[in-house]
Structure formats: structure tokens, C-alpha cells
C-alpha atoms as a PDB file:
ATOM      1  CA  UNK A   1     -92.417-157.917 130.371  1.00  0.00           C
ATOM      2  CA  UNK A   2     -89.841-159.227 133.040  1.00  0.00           C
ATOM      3  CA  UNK A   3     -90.554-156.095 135.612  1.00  0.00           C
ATOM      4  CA  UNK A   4     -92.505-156.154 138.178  1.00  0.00           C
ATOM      5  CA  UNK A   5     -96.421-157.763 139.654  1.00  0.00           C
ATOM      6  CA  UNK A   6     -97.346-157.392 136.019  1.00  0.00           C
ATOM      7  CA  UNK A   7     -94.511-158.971 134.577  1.00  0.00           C
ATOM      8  CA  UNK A   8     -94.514-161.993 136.558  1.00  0.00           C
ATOM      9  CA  UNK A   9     -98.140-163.041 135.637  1.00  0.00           C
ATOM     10  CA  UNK A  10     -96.955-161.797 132.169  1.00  0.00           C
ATOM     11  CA  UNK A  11     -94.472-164.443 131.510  1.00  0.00           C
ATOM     12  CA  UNK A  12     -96.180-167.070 133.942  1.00  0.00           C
ATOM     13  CA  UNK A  13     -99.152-166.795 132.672  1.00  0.00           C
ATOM     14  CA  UNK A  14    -101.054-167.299 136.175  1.00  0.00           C
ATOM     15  CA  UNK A  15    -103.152-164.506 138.430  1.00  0.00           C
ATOM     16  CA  UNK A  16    -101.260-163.404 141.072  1.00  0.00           C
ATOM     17  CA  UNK A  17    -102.096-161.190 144.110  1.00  0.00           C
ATOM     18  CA  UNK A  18    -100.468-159.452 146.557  1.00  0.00           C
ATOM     19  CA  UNK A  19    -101.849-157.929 150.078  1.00  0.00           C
ATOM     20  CA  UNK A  20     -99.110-155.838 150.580  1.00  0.00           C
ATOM     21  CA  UNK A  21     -96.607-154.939 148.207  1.00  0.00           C
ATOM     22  CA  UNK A  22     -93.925-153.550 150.102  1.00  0.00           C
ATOM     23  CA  UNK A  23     -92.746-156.969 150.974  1.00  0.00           C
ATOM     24  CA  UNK A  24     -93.842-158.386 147.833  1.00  0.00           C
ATOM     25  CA  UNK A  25     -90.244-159.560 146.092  1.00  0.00           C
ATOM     26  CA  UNK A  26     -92.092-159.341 142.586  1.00  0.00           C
ATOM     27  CA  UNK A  27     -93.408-155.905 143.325  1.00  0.00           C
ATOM     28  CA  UNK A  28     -91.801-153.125 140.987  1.00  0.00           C
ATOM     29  CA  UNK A  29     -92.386-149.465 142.925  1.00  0.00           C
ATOM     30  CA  UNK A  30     -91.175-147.305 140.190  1.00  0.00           C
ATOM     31  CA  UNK A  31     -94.337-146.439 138.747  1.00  0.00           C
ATOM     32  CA  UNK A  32     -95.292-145.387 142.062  1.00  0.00           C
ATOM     33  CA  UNK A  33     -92.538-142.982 142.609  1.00  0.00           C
ATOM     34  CA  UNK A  34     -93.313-141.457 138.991  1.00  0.00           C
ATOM     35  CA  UNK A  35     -97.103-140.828 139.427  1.00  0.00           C
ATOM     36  CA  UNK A  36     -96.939-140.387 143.697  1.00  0.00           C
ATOM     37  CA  UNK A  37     -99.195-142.982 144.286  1.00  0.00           C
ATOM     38  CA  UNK A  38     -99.020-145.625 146.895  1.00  0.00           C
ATOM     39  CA  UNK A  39    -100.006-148.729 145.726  1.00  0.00           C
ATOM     40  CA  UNK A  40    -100.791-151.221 149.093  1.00  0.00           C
ATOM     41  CA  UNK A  41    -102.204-153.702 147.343  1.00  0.00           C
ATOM     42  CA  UNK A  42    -102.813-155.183 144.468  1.00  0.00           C
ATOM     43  CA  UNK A  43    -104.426-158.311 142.077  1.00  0.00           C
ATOM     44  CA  UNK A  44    -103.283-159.205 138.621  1.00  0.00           C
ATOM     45  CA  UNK A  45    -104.845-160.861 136.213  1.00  0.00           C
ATOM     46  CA  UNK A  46    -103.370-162.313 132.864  1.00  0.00           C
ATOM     47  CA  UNK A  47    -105.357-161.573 129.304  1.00  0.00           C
ATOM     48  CA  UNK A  48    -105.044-164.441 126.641  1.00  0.00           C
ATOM     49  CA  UNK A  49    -105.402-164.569 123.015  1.00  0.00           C
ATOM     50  CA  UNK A  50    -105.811-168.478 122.871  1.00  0.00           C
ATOM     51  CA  UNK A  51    -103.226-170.060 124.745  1.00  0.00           C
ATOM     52  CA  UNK A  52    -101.102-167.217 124.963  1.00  0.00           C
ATOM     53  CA  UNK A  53    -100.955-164.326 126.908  1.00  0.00           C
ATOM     54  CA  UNK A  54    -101.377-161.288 125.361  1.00  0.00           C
ATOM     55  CA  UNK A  55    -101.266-158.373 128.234  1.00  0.00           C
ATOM     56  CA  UNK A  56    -102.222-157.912 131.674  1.00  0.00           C
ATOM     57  CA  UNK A  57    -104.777-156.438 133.785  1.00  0.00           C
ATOM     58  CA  UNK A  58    -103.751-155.154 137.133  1.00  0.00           C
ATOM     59  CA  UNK A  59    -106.260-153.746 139.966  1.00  0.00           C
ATOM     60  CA  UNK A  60    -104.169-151.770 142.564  1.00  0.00           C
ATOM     61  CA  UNK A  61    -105.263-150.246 145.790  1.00  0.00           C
ATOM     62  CA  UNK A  62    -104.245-147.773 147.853  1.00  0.00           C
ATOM     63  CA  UNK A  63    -105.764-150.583 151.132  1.00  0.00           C
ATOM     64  CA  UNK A  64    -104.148-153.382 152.378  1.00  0.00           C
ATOM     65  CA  UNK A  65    -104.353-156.511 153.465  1.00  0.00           C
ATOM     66  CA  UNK A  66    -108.239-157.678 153.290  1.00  0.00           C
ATOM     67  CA  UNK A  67    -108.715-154.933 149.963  1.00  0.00           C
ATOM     68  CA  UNK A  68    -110.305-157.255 147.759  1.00  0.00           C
ATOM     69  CA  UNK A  69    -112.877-159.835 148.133  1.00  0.00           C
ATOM     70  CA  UNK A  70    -113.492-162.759 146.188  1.00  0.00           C
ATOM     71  CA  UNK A  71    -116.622-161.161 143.856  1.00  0.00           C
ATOM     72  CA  UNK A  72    -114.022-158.388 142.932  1.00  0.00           C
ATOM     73  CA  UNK A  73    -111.408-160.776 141.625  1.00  0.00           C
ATOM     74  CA  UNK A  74    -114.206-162.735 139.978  1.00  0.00           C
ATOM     75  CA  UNK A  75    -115.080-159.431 138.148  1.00  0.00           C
ATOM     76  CA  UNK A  76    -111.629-159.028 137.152  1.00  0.00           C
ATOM     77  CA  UNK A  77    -111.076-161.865 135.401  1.00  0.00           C
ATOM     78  CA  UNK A  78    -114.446-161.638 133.372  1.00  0.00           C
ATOM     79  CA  UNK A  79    -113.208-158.526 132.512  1.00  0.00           C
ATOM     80  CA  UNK A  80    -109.970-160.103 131.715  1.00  0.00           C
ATOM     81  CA  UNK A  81    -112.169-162.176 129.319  1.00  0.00           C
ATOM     82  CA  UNK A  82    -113.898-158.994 127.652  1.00  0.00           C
ATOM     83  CA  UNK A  83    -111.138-157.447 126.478  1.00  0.00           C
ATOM     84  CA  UNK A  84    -109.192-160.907 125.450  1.00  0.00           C
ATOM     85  CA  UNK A  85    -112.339-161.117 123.125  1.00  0.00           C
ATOM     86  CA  UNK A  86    -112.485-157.365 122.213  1.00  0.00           C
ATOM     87  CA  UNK A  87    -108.758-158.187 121.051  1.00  0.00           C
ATOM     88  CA  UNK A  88    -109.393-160.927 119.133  1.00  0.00           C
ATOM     89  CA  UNK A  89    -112.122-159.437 117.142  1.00  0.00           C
ATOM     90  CA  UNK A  90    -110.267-156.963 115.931  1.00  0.00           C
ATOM     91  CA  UNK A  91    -107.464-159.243 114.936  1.00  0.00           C
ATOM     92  CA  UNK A  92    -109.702-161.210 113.648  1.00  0.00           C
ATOM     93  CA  UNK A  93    -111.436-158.470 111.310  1.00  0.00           C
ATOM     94  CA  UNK A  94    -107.663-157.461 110.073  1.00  0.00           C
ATOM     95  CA  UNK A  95    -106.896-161.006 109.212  1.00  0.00           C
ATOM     96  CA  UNK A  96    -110.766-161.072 107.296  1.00  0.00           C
ATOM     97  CA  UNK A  97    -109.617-157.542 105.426  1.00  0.00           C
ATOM     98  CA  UNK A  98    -106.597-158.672 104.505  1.00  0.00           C
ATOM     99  CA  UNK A  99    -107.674-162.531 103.273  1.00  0.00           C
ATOM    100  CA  UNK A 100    -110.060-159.919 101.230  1.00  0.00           C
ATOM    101  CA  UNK A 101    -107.118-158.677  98.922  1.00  0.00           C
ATOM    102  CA  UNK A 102    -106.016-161.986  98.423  1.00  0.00           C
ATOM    103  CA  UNK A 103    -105.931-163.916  95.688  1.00  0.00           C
ATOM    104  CA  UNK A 104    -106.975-167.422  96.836  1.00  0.00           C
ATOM    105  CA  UNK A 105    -104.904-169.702  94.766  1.00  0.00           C
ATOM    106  CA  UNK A 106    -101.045-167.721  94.638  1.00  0.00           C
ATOM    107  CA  UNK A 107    -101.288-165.393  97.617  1.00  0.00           C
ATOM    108  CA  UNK A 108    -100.941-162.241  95.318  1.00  0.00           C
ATOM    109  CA  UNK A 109    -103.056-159.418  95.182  1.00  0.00           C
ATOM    110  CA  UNK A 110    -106.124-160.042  93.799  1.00  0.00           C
ATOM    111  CA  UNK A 111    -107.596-157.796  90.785  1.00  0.00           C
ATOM    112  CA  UNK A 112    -110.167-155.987  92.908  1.00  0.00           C
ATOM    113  CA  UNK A 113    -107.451-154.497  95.154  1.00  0.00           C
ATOM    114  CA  UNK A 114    -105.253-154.052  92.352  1.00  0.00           C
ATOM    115  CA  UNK A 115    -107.592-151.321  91.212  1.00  0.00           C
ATOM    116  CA  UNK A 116    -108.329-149.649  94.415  1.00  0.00           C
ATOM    117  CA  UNK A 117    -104.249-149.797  95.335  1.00  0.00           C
ATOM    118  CA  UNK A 118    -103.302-149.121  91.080  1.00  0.00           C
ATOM    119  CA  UNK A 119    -105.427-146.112  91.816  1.00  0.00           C
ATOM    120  CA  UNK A 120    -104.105-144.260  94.915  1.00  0.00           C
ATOM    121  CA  UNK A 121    -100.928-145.130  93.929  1.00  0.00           C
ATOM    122  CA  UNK A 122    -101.135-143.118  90.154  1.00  0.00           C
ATOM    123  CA  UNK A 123    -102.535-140.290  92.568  1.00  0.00           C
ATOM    124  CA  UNK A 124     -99.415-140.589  94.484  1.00  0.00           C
ATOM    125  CA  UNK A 125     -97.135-140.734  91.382  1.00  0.00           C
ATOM    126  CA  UNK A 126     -98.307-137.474  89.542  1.00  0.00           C
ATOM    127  CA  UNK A 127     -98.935-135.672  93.160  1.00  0.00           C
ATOM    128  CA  UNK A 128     -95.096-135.953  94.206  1.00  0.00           C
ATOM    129  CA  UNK A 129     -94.154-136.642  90.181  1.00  0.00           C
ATOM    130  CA  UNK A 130     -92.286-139.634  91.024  1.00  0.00           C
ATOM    131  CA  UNK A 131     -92.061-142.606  87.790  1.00  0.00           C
ATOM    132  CA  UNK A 132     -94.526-145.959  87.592  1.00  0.00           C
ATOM    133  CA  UNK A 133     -93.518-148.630  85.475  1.00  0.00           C
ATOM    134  CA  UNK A 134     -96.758-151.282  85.287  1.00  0.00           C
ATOM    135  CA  UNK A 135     -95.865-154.669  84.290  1.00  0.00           C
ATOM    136  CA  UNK A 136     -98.309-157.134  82.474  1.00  0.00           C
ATOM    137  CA  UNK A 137     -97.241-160.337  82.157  1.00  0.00           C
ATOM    138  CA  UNK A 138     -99.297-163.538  81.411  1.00  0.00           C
ATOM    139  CA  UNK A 139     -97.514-167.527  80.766  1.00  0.00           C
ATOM    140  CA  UNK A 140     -97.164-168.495  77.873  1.00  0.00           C
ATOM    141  CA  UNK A 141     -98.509-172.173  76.630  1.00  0.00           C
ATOM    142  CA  UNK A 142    -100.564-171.670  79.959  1.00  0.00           C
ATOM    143  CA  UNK A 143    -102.970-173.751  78.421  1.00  0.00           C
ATOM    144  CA  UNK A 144    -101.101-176.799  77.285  1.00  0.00           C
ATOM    145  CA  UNK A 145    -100.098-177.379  80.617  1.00  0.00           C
ATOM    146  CA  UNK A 146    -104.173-177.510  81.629  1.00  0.00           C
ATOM    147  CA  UNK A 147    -104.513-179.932  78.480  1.00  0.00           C
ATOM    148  CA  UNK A 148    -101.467-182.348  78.977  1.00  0.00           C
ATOM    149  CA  UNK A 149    -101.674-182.469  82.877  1.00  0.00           C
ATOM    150  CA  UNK A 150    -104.641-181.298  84.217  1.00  0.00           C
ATOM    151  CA  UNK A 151    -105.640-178.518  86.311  1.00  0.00           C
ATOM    152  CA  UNK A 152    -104.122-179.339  89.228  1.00  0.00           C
ATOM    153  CA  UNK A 153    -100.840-179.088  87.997  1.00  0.00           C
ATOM    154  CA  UNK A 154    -101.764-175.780  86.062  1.00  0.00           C
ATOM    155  CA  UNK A 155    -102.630-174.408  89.864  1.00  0.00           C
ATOM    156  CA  UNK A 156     -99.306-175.710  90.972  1.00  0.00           C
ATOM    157  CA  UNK A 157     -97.700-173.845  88.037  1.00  0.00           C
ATOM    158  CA  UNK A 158     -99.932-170.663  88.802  1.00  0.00           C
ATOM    159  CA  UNK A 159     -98.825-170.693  92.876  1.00  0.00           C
ATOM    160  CA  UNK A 160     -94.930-171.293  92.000  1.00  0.00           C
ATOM    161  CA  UNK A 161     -94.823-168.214  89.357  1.00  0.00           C
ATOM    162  CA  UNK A 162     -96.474-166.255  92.515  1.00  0.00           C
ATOM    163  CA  UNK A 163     -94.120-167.386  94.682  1.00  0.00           C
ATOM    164  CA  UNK A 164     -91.448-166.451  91.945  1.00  0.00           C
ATOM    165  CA  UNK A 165     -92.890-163.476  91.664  1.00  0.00           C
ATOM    166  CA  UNK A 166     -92.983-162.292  95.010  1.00  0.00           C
ATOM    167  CA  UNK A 167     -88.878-163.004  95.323  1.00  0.00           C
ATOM    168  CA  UNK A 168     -87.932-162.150  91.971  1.00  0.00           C
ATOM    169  CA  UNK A 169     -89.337-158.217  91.795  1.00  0.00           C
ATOM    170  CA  UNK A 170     -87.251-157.724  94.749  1.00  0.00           C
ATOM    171  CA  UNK A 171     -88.633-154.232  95.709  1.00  0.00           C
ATOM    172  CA  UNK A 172     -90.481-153.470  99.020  1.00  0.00           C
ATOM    173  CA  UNK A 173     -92.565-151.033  97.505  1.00  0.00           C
ATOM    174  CA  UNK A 174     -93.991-153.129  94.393  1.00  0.00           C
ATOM    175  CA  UNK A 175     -96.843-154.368  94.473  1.00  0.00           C
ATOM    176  CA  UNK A 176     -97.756-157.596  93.017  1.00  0.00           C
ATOM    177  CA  UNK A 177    -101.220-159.295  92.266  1.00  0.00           C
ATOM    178  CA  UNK A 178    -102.921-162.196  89.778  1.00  0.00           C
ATOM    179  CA  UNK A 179    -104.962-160.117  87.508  1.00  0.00           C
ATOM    180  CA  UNK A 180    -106.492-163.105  86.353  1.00  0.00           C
ATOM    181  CA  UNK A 181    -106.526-166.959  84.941  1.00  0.00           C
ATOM    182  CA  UNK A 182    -102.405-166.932  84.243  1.00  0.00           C
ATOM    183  CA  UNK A 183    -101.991-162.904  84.152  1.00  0.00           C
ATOM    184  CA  UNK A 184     -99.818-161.103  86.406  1.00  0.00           C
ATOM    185  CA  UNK A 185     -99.140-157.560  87.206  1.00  0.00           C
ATOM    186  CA  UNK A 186     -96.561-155.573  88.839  1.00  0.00           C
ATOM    187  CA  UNK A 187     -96.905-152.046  89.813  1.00  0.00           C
ATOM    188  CA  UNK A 188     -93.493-150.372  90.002  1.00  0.00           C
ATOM    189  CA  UNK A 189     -93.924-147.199  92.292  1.00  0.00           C
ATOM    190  CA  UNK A 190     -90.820-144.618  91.723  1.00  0.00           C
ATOM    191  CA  UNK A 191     -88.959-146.809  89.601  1.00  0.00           C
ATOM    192  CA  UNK A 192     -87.638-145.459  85.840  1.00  0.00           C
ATOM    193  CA  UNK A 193     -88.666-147.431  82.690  1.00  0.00           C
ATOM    194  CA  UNK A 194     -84.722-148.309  82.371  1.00  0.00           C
ATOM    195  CA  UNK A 195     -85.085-150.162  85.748  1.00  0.00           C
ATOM    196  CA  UNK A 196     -88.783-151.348  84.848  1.00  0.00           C
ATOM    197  CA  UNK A 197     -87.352-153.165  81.694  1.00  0.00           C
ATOM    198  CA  UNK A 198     -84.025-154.912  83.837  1.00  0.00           C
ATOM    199  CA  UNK A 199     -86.506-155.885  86.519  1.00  0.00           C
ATOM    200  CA  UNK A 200     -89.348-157.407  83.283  1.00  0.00           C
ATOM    201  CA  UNK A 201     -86.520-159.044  81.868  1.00  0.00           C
ATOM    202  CA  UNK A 202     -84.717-160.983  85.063  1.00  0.00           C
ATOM    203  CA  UNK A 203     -88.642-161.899  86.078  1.00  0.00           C
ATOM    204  CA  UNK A 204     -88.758-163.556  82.318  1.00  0.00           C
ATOM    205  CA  UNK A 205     -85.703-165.264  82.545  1.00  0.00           C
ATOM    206  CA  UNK A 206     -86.317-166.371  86.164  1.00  0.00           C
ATOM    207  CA  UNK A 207     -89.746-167.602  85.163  1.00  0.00           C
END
């Protein structure tokens, strides 16, 4: 990111060209002398995700001086503004897939993907006969703190134990998610019943 035409517009996030490079202090000519071509000139434009820049598109031409005309560099950056767009759509379709497994409230899996992921993952288990331990786990006197305090504090209850959760299990490889109302399950991957029951039992006490 600090080498070269490209890098420059990289980290100052402003379009940049050069007539001729080979007196152009930014200009980096190793990519030249890897793929024999000689670059005279050149126009670089920077592609944003927001406010920030994300990549850049460089135009380089084997002419000099007067290579590019005003309508070309125009083009550029509207295709500068394509592909910022292209990128963004498909971050934000990730971010839309993943808000999808999500349980609203704690942050944990929610019970739909729990099924999909409980699935592949039993495949995966007998296929390479490795252990699963599955952990059910629900809060007990849930309900009186609904009754006594009111829902909002039973949500506050209901994110902490997900956040507990989450730190607690302490294995990369689980895979945690809020079945439902205050019911939680963990899905222990390669991991013996004799560790299944220390890891149940330091959640308990933790929670």
C-alpha cells in the first residue's frame, strides 16, 4: 500500500496522474521489469467504500505525455464508482446473511441456523468419527425475574448469559445459539463427554 503511483493515491486518498513516469518520484517500475511492459504514462484513480478507500484503479499507457484526455479520466472514475458499489453490495449481502443467523436480542445463533449448522456438523462427526457433546441449558426462575422486574430487565438478563456464554465455553470451534425464550445450546464438536461435563459445569457456576 506504500509502493508506488498506486500506493500514493492509496494512502492519500486523491487521483493522481502522471504524463511520464520515468521522472515521476512516486512511480514504482518493478512491475514493469516483471511483465516487460513499458508503462509511459499513467492515471490513478482511488475506489471508496464510504469514506475510506478501499483499492485502486490504475489506467497505464504505453503513450506519453498528452495520452489521456479529460472524457477518459471522467470514465475512470465512474468506473471507479461501479466497482466501489459492486463492493459494497456484496459486503453488504454478507453482513444481511450473517444478521440472518442471528439471534436479535443476545447475538447467539439463532434456532434456525442451529439446525442447518447442528446438522452438517453430526455429518461431520460420524464421517471422520470424532465426539459431540450437545449442551441444553435453560435459566432457572427465568420467569420470576419477568414477574418482579419486568421484561426489560429479563432481556438484560437474557443478553448478559449470551455474553457469558460466548466467553465462558471457551472453544473456537463451539458453537453457541438461543434456542429459544431463556434456552441455550452449545454444540461441542470433537470434544469427549468428560470434557463436555467440566465445560457444563464451569458455564453453571459462572452463570
Amino acid at each position: 500500500a506504500d509502493q508506488g503511483i498506486a500506493g500514493h493515491v492509496y494512502l492519500s486518498g486523491k487521483a493522481y496522474s502522471s504524463r511520464d513516469v520515468a521522472s515521476d518520484r512516486f512511480f514504482d517500475a518493478s512491475i514493469d521489469a516483471e511483465t516487460q511492459y513499458r508503462t509511459q504514462s499513467l492515471v490513478a484513480i482511488p475506489i471508496r467504500i464510504g469514506t475510506d478507500v478501499c483499492g485502486v484503479l490504475e489506467l497505464i499507457n504505453r503513450r506519453g505525455a498528452d495520452s489521456y484526455t479529460e472524457q477518459e479520466r471522467d470514465l475512470l472514475e465512474i468506473f471507479a464508482d461501479y466497482i466501489s458499489i459492486s463492493i459494497q453490495n456484496v459486503l453488504d449481502g454478507r453482513l444481511a446473511q450473517e444478521a440472518a443467523k442471528r439471534d436479535n436480542l443476545t447475538g447467539l445463533f439463532n434456532d434456525r441456523y442451529l439446525h442447518s449448522a447442528l446438522e452438517q456438523t453430526l455429518v461431520r462427526c460420524r464421517t471422520e468419527e470424532l465426539d459431540l457433546a450437545l449442551l441444553f441449558l435453560d435459566l432457572d426462575y427465568f420467569k420470576l425475574v419477568n414477574d418482579s422486574l419486568g421484561h426489560l430487565a429479563g432481556s438484560q438478563v437474557l443478553r448478559e448469559t449470551g455474553q457469558l456464554l460466548r466467553r465462558s465455553v471457551g472453544l473456537a470451534r463451539a458453537l453457541v445459539a438461543r434456542y429459544g425464550g431463556d434456552e441455550f445450546v452449545v454444540v461441542l464438536p470433537d470434544v469427549p463427554a468428560v470434557e463436555a461435563m467440566a465445560i457444563a459445569e464451569r458455564l453453571r457456576a459462572d452463570i
